[in-house]
C-alpha atoms as a PDB file:
ATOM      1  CA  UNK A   1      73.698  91.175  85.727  1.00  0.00           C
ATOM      2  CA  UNK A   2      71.081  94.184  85.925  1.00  0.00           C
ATOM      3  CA  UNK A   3      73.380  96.783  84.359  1.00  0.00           C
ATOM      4  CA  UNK A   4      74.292  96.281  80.836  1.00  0.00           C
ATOM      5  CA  UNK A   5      78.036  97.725  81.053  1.00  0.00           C
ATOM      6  CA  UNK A   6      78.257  98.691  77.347  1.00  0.00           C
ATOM      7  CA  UNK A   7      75.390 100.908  77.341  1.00  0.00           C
ATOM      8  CA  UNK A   8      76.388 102.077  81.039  1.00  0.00           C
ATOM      9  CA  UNK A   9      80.280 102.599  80.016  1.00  0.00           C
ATOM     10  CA  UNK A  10      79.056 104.204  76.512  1.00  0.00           C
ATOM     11  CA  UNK A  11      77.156 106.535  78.361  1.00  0.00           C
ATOM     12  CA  UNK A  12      78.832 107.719  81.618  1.00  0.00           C
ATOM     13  CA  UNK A  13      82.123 108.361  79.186  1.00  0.00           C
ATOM     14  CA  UNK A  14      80.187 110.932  77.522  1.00  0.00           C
ATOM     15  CA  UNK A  15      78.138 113.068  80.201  1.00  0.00           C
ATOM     16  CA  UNK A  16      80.436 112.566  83.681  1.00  0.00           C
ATOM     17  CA  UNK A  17      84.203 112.145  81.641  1.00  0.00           C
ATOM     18  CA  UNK A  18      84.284 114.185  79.194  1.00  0.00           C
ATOM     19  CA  UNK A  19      84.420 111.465  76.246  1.00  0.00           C
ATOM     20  CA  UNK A  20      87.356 109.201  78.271  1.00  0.00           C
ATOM     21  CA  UNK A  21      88.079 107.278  80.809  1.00  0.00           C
ATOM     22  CA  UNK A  22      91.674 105.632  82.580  1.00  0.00           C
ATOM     23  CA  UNK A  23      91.316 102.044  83.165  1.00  0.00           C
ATOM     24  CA  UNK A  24      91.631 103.034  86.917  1.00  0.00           C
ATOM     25  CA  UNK A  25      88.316 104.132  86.546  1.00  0.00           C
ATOM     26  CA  UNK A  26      86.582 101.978  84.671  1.00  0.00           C
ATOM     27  CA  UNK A  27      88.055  99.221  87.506  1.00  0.00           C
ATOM     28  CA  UNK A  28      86.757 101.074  90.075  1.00  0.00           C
ATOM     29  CA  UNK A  29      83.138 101.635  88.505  1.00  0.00           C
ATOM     30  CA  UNK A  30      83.129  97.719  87.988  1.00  0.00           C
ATOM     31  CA  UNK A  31      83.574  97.312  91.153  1.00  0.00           C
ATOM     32  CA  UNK A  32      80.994  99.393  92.339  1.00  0.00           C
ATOM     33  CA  UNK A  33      78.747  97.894  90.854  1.00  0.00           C
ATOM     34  CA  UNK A  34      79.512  94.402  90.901  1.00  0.00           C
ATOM     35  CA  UNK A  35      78.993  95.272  94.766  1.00  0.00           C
ATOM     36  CA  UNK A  36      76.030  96.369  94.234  1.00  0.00           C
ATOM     37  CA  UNK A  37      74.756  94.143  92.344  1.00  0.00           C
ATOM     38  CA  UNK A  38      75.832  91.128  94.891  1.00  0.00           C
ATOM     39  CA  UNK A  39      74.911  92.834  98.047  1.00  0.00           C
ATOM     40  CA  UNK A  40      71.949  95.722  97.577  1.00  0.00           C
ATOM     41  CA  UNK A  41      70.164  94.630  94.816  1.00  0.00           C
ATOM     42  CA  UNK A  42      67.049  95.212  94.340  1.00  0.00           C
ATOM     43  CA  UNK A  43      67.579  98.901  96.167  1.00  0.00           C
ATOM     44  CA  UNK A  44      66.591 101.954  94.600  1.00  0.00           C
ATOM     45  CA  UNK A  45      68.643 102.729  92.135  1.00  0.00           C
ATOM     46  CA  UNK A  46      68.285 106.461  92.513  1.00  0.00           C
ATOM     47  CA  UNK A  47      70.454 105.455  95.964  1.00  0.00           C
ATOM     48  CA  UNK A  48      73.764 103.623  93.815  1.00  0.00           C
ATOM     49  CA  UNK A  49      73.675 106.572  91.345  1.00  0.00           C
ATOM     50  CA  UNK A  50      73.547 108.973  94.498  1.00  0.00           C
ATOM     51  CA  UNK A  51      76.697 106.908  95.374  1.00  0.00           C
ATOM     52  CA  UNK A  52      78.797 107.255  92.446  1.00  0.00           C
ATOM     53  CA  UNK A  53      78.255 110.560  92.406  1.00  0.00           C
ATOM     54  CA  UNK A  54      79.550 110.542  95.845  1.00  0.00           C
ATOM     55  CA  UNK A  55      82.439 108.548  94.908  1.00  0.00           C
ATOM     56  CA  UNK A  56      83.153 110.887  91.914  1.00  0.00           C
ATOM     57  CA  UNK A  57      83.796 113.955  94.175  1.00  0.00           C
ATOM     58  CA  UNK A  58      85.136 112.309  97.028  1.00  0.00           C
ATOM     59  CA  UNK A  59      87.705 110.988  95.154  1.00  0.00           C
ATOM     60  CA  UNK A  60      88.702 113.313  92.787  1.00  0.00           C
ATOM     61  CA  UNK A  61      87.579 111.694  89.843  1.00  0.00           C
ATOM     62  CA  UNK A  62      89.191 108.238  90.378  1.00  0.00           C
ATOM     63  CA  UNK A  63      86.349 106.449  90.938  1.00  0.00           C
ATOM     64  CA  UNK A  64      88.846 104.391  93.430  1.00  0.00           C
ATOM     65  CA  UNK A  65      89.418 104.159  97.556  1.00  0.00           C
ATOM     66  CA  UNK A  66      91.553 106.748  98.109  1.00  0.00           C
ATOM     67  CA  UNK A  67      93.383 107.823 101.652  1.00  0.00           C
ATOM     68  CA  UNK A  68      93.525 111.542 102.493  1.00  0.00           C
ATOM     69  CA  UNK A  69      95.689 113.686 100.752  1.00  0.00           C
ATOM     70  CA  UNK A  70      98.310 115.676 102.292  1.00  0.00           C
ATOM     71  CA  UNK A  71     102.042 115.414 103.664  1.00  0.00           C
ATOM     72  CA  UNK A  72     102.613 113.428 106.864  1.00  0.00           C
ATOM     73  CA  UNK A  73     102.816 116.095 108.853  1.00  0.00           C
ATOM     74  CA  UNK A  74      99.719 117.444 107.370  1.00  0.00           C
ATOM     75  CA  UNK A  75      98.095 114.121 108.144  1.00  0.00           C
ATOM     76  CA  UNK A  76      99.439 113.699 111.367  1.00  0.00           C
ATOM     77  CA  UNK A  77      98.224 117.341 112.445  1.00  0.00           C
ATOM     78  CA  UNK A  78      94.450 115.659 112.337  1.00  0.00           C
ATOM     79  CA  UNK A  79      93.145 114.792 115.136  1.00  0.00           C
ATOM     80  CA  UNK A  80      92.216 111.573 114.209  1.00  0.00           C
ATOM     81  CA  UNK A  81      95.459 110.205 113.014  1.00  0.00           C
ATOM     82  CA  UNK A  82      96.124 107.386 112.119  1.00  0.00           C
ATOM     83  CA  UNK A  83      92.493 107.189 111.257  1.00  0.00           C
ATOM     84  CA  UNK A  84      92.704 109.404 108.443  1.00  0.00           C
ATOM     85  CA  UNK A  85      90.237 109.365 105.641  1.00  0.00           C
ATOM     86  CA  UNK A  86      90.117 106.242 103.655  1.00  0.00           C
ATOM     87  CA  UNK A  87      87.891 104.222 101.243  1.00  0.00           C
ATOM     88  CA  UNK A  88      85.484 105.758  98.924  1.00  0.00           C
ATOM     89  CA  UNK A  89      83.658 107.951 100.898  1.00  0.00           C
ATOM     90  CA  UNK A  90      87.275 108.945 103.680  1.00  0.00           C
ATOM     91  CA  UNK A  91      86.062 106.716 106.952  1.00  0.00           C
ATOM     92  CA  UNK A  92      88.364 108.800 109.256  1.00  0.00           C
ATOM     93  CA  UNK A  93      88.057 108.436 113.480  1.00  0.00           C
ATOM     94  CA  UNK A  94      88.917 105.297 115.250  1.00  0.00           C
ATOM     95  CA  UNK A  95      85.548 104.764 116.482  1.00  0.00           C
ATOM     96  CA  UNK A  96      83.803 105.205 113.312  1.00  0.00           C
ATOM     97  CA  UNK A  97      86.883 102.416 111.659  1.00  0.00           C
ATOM     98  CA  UNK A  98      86.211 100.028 114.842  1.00  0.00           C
ATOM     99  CA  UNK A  99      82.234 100.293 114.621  1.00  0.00           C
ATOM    100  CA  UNK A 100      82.432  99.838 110.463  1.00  0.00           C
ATOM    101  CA  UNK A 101      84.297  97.019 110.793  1.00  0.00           C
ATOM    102  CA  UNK A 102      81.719  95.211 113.130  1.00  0.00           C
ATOM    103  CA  UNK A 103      78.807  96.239 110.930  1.00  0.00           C
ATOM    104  CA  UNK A 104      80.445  94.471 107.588  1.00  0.00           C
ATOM    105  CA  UNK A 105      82.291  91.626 109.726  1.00  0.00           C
ATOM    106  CA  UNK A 106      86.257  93.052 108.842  1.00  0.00           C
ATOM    107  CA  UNK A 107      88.536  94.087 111.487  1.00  0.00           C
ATOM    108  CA  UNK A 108      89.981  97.441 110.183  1.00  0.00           C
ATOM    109  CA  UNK A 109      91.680  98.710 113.423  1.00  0.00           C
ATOM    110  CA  UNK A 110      95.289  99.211 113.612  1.00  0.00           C
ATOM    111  CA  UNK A 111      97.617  97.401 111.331  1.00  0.00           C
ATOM    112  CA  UNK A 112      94.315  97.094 109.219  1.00  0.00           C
ATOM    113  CA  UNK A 113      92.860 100.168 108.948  1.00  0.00           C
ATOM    114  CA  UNK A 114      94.382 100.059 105.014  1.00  0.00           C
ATOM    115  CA  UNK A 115      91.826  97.548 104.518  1.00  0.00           C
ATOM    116  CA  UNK A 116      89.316 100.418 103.598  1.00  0.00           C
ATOM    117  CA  UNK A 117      91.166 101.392 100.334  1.00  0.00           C
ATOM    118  CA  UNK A 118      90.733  97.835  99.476  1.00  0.00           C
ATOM    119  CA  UNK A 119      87.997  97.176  96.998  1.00  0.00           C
ATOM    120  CA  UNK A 120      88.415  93.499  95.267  1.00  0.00           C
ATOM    121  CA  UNK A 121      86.761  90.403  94.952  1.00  0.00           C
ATOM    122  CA  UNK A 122      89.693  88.315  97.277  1.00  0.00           C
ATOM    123  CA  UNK A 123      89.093  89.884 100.751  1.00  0.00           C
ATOM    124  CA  UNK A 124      86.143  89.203 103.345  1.00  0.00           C
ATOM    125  CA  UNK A 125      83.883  90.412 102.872  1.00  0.00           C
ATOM    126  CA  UNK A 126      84.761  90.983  99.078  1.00  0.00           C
ATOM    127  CA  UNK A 127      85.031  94.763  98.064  1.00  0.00           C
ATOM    128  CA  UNK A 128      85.246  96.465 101.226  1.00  0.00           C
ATOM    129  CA  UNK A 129      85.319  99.629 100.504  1.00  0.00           C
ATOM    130  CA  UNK A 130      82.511  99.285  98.832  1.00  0.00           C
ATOM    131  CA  UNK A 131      80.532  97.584 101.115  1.00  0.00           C
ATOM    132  CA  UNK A 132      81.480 100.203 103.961  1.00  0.00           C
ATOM    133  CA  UNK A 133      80.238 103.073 101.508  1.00  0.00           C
ATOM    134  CA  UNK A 134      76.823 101.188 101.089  1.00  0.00           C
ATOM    135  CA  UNK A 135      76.411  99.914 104.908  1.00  0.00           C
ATOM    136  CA  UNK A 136      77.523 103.879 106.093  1.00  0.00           C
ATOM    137  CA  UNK A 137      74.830 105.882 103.366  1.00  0.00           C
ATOM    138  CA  UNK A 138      72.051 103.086 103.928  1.00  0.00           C
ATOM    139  CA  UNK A 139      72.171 103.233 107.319  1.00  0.00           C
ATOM    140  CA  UNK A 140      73.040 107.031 107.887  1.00  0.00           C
ATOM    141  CA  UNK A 141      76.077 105.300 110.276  1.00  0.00           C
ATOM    142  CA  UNK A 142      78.597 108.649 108.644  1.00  0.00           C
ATOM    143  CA  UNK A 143      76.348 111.900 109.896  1.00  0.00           C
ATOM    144  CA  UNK A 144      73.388 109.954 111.362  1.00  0.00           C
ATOM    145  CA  UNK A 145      70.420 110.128 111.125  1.00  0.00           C
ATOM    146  CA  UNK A 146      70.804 111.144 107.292  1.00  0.00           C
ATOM    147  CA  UNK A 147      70.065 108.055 105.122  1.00  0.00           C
ATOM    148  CA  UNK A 148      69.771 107.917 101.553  1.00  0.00           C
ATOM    149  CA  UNK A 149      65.839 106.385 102.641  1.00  0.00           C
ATOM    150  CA  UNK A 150      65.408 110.321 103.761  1.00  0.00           C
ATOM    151  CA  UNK A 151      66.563 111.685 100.520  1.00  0.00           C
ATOM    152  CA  UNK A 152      65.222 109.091  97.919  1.00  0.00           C
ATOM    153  CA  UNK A 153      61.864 107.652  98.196  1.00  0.00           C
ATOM    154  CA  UNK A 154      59.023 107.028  96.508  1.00  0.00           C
ATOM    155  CA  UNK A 155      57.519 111.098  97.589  1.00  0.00           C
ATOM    156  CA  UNK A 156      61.375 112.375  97.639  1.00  0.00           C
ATOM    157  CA  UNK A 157      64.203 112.397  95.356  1.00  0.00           C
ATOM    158  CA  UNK A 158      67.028 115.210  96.918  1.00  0.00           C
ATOM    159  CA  UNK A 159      69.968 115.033  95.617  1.00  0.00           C
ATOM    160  CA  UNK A 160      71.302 118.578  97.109  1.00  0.00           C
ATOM    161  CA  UNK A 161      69.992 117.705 100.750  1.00  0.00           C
ATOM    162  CA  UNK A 162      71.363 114.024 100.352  1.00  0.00           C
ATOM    163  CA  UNK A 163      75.089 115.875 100.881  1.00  0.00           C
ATOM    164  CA  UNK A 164      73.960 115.885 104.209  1.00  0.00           C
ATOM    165  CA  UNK A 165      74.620 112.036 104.358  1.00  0.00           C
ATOM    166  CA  UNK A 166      78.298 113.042 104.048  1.00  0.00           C
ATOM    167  CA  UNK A 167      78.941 116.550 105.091  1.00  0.00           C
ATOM    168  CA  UNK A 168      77.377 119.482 106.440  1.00  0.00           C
ATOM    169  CA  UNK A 169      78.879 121.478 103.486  1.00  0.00           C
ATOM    170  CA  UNK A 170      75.263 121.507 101.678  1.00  0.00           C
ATOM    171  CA  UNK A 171      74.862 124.652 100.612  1.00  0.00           C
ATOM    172  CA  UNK A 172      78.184 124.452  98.048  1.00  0.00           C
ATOM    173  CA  UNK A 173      78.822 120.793  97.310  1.00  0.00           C
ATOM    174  CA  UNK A 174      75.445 119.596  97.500  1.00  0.00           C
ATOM    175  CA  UNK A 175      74.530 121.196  93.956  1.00  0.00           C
ATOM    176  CA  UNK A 176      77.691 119.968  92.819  1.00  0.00           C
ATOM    177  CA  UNK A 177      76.979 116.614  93.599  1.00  0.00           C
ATOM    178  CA  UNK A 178      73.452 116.710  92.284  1.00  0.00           C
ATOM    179  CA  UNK A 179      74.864 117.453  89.099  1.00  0.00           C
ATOM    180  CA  UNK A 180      76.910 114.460  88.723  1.00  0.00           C
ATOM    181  CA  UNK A 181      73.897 112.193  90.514  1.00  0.00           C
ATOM    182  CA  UNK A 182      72.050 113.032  87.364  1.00  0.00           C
ATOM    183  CA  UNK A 183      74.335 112.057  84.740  1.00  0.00           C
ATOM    184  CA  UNK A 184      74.851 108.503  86.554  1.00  0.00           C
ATOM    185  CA  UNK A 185      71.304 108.039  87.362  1.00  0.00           C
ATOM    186  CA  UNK A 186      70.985 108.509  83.524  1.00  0.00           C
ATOM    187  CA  UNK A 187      73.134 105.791  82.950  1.00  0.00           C
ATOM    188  CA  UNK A 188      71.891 103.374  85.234  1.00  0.00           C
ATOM    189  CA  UNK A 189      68.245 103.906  84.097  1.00  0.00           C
ATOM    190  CA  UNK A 190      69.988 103.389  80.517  1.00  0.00           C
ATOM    191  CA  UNK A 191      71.880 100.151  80.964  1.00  0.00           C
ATOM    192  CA  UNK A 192      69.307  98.568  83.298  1.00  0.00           C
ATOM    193  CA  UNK A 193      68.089  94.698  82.316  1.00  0.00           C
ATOM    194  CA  UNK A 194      64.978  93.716  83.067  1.00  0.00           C
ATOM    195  CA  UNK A 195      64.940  90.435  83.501  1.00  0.00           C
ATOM    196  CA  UNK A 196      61.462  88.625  81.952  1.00  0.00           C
ATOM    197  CA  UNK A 197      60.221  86.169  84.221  1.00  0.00           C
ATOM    198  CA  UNK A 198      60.460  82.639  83.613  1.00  0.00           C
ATOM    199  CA  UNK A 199      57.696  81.309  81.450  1.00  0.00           C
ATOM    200  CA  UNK A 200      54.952  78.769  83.124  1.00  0.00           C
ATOM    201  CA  UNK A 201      56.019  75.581  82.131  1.00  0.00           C
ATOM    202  CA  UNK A 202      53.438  73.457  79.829  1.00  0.00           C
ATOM    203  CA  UNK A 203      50.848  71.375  81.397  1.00  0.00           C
ATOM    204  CA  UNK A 204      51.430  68.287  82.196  1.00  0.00           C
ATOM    205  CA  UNK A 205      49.341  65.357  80.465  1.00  0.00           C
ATOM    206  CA  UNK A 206      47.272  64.265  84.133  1.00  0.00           C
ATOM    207  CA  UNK A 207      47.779  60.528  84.693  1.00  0.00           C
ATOM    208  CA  UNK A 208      44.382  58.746  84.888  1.00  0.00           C
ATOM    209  CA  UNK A 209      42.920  55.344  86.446  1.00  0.00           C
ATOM    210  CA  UNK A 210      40.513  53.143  85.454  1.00  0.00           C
ATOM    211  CA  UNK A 211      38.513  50.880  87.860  1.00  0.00           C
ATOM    212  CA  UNK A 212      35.951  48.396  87.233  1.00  0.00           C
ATOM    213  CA  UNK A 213      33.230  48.368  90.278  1.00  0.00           C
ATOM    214  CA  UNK A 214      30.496  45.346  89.881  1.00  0.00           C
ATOM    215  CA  UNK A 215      27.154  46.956  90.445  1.00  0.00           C
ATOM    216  CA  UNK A 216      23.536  45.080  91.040  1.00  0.00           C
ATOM    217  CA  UNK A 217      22.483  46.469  87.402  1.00  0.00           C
ATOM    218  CA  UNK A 218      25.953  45.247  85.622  1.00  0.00           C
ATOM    219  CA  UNK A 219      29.513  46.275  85.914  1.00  0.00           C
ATOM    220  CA  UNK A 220      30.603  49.899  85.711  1.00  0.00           C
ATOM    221  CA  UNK A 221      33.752  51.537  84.710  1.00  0.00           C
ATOM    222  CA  UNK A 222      35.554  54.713  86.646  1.00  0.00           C
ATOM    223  CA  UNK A 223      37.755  56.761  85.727  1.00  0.00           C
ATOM    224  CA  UNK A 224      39.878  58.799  88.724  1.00  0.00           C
ATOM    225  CA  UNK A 225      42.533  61.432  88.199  1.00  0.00           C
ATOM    226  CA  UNK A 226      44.873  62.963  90.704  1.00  0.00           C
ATOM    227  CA  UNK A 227      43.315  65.608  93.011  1.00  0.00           C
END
C-alpha cells in the first residue's frame, strides 16, 4: 500500500476539511485511492493529487460520484439528457458515455449509464467511476488534447492550466483548484511508503568435485566447481 492512510487522513482533515470529515468522504477518498493504487501506480503523483482536487470541486465536497444537480425538468432541458453529468468528474453526452465505456471495458449506455456513480470493489471493472476519471484526465479523452502529461511533468507542474483538462473555465476555477491540488499533493507526499527493496539473499556455499586423474609422474587430484 504506497499511501500510509493515517498520516494521509490526519493530514487532509486538517488543510482541505476544515478539521472533519463525514464517513461519505473518507469512503470515497479510499476509494480513490485504492484505484489508484491497483490501476496507475507508479504515475506521478502530482497527477492523483491533481485528481482529488478535481474530485473535491466537482463534487461539492463529497469526495463521491455524484449525478448533476437540478430538477427534472432542469435536467431534461440539457441537451444531452439522459446523459447528464455523472461520476466524479460529470461524464455527460452519449458519445462521450458509449466511447468511456469501451476504453475501461463497461457498457454504460442506456439502462446503464448509472454505472458511472458507481465506485466499489464488486463491479467490472472494480471502481468505475474511478477508473473513468483516471482513463478521461490521462488520456485528455474529456477536452482533448489536455492531459495531465501536459500539465505535470518533470519541466511542468500547472495546476491552474491543468483546469483545462476539465473545463474551459480557467481563468476562475483553475486557481481554485490549484489551491486544493496543493493541500492533497501535501498529503500524498506525506503518507507516501517507500518500499526498501528486497535484500540480496546470502551466498550460497558453491558445491565442489573432486576427481582423481592418473598422470605419467603420479596421480593428481582436481577440484571443479560449477561455472
Amino acid at each position: 500500500m504506497p499511501f500510509d492512510r493515517t498520516k494521509y487522513f490526519d493530514t487532509i482533515r486538517e488543510s482541505v476539511f476544515g478539521g472533519s470529515m463525514t464517513q461519505e468522504q473518507v469512503d470515497g477518498q479510499e476509494a480513490i485511492l485504492t484505484r489508484f493504487e491497483q490501476y496507475c501506480e507508479p504515475q506521478d503523483h502530482r497527477w492523483l493529487a491533481y485528481e482529488l482536487a478535481t474530485v473535491y470541486h466537482e463534487c461539492a465536497t463529497r469526495m463521491v460520484p455524484v449525478k448533476e444537480y437540478g430538477s427534472d425538468s432542469y435536467l431534461q432541458s440539457k441537451p444531452y439528457y439522459p446523459y447528464v453529468g455523472r461520476g466524479l468528474v460529470q461524464l455527460t453526452w452519449d458519445y462521450n458515455y458509449d466511447s468511456m465505456g469501451q476504453m475501461i471495458g463497461c457498457n454504460l449506455m442506456g439502462s446503464n449509464m448509472d454505472l458511472a456513480l458507481t465506485d466499489d470493489p464488486t463491479t467490472t471493472p472494480p471502481y468505475i467511476a474511478s477508473t473513468i476519471m483516471f482513463e478521461g484526465m490521462c488520456r485528455g479523452s474529456f477536452r482533448p488534447p489536455n492531459n495531465l502529461s501536459a500539465f505535470f511533468n518533470e519541466n511542468t507542474e500547472d495546476p491552474v492550466g491543468a483546469r483545462a483538462i476539465i473545463n474551459a473555465d480557467v481563468s476562475t476555477i483553475g486557481p481554485v483548484v490549484a489551491g486544493y491540488y496543493m493541500d492533497f499533493k501535501i498529503a500524498l507526499e506525506a503518507s507516501y511508503v517507500v518500499t526498501p527493496p528486497s535484500p540480496e539473499p546470502p551466498p550460497t556455499e558453491l558445491e565442489t568435485t573432486t576427481i582423481s586423474i592418473t598422470a605419467p609422474k603420479g596421480t593428481v587430484k582436481v577440484t571443479i566447481a560449477p561455472a
